[in-house]
Protein backbone atom coordinates (compact mmCIF):
# COMPACT_ATOMS: atom_id res chain seq x y z
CA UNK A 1 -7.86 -19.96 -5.11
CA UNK A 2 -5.27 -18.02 -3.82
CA UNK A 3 -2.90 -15.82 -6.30
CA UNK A 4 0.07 -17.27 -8.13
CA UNK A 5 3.03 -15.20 -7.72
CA UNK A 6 4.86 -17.12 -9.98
CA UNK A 7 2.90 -15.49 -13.18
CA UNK A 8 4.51 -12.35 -12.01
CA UNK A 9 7.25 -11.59 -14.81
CA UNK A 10 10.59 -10.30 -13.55
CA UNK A 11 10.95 -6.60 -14.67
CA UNK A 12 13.94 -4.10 -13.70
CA UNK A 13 12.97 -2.29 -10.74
CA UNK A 14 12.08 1.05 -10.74
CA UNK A 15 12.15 3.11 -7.26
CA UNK A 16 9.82 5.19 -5.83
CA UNK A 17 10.90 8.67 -6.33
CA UNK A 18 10.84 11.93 -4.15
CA UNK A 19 8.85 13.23 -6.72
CA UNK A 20 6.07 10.56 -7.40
CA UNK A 21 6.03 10.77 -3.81
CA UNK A 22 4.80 14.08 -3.59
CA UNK A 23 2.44 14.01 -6.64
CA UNK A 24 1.19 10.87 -5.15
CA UNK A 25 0.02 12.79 -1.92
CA UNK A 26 -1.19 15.38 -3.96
CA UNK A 27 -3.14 13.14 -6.49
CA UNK A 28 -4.98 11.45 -3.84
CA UNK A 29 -5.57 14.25 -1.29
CA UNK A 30 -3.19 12.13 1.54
CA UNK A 31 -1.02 14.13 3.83
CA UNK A 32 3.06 13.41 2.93
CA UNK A 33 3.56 12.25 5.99
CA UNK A 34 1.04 9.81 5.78
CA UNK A 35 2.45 8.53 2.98
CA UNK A 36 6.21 8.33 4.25
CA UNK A 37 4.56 6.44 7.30
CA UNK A 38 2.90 3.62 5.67
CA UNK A 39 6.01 3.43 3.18
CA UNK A 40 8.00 2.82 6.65
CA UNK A 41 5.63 1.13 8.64
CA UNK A 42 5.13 -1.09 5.75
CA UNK A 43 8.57 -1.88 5.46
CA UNK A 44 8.38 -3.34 1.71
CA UNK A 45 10.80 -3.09 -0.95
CA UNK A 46 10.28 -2.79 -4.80
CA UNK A 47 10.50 -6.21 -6.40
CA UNK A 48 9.94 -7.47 -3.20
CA UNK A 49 6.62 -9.60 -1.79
CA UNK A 50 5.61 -11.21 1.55
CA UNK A 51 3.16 -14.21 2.19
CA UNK A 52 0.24 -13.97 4.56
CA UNK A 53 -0.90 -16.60 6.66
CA UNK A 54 -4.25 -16.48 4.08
CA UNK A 55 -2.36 -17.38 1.08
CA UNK A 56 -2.05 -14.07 -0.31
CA UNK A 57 0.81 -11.52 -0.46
CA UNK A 58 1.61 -8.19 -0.13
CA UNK A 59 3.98 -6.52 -3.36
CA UNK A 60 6.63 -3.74 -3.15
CA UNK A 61 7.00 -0.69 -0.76
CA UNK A 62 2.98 -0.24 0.02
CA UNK A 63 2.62 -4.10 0.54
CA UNK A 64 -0.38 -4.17 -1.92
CA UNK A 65 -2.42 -7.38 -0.86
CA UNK A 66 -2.72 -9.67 -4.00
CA UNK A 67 -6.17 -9.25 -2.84
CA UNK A 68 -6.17 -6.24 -4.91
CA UNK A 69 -4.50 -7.14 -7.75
CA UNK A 70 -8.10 -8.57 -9.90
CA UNK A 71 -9.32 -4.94 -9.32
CA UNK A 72 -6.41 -3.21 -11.51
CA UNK A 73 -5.83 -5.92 -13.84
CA UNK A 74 -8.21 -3.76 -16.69
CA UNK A 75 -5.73 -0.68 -15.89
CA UNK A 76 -2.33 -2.02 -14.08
CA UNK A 77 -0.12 -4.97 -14.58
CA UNK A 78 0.70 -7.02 -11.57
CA UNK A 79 4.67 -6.76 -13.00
CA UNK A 80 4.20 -3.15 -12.55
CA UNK A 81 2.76 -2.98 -9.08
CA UNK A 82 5.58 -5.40 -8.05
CA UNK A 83 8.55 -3.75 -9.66
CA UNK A 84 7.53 -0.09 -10.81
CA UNK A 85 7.89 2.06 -6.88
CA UNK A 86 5.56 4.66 -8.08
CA UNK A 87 2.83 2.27 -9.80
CA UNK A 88 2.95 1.00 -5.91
CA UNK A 89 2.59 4.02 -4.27
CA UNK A 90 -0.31 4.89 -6.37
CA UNK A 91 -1.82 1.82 -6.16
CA UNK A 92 -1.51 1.70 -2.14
CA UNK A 93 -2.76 5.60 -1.86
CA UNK A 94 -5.85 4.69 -4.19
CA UNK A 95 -6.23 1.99 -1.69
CA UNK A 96 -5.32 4.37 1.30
CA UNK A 97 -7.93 7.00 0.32
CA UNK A 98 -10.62 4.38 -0.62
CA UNK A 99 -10.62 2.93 2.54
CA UNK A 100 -10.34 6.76 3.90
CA UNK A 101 -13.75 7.73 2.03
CA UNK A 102 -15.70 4.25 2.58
CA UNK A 103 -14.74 5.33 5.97
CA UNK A 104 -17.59 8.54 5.35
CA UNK A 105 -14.17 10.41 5.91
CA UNK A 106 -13.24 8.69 9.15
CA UNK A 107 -9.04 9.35 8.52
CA UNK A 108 -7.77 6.87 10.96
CA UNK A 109 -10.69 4.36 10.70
CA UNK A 110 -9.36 4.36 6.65
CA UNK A 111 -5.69 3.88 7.65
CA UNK A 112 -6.73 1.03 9.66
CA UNK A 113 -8.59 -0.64 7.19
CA UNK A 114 -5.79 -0.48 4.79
CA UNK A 115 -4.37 -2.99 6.81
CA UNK A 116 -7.18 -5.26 7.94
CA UNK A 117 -11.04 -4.50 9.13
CA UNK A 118 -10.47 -7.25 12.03
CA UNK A 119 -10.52 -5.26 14.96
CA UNK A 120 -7.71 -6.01 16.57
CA UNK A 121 -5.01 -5.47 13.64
CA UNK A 122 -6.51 -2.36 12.32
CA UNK A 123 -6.10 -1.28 15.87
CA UNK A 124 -2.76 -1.85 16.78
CA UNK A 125 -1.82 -0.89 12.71
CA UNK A 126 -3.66 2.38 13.96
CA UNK A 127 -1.51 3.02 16.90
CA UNK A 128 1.22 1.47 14.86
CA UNK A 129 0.91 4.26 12.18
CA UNK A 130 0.39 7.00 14.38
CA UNK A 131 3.40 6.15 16.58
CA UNK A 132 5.67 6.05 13.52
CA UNK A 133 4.52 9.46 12.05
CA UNK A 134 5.51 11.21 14.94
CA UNK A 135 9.31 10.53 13.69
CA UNK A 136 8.43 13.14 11.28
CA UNK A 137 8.25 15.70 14.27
């Protein structure tokens, strides 16, 4: 069964900060580019979520696939992944360098798979990211 978004409870929304951005990239080894990449590539807002064609959706700035949510229910409310811009960005950079180390350290194999692991959308996510960090030039 797919996620309810409607047992999310409203909560004031909290930005993410310059600040939790870079102890975010620090806490989880990412580069701060990386980071300010996905955030744009990304394209989410806090308090704000998206619905896939699968029935799920993706939450805040990182778009954090409901997918994930089960997995930090022990340690993280949903509310707070939705509306709290740093619980997101940790959340999505745990994700980020998960995906990086399943990857046996493969960097862009792990950004792709943040997105998806079918071929053809973590490719073009891939390209997608890379393209976008060179704004940071």
């Amino acid at each position: 069964m797919a996620f309810d978004i409607t047992h999310i409870p409203e909560a004031p929304v909290q930005p993410v900060t310059q600040s939790c951005l870079l102890e975010t990239a620090q806490r989880f080894e990412l580069p701060l580019r990386l980071l300010q990449t996905i955030l744009m590539v990304e394209g989410g807002r806090v308090g704000e979520y998206r619905k896939n064609t699968n029935g799920t959706y993706d939450l805040g700035p990182m778009q954090v696939n409901t997918i994930w949510v089960e997995h930090f229910k022990p340690y993280i409310s949903p509310t707070d992944i939705l509306y709290n811009g740093c619980v997101n960005l940790q959340v999505g950079a745990w994700i980020l360098r998960a995906n990086i180390n399943w990857a046996e350290g493969d960097f862009w194999k792990g950004v792709g798979n943040y997105h998806s692991k079918t071929p053809e959308l973590h490719t073009k996510y891939r390209e997608k990211v890379y393209l976008t960090s060179q704004l940071f030039d």
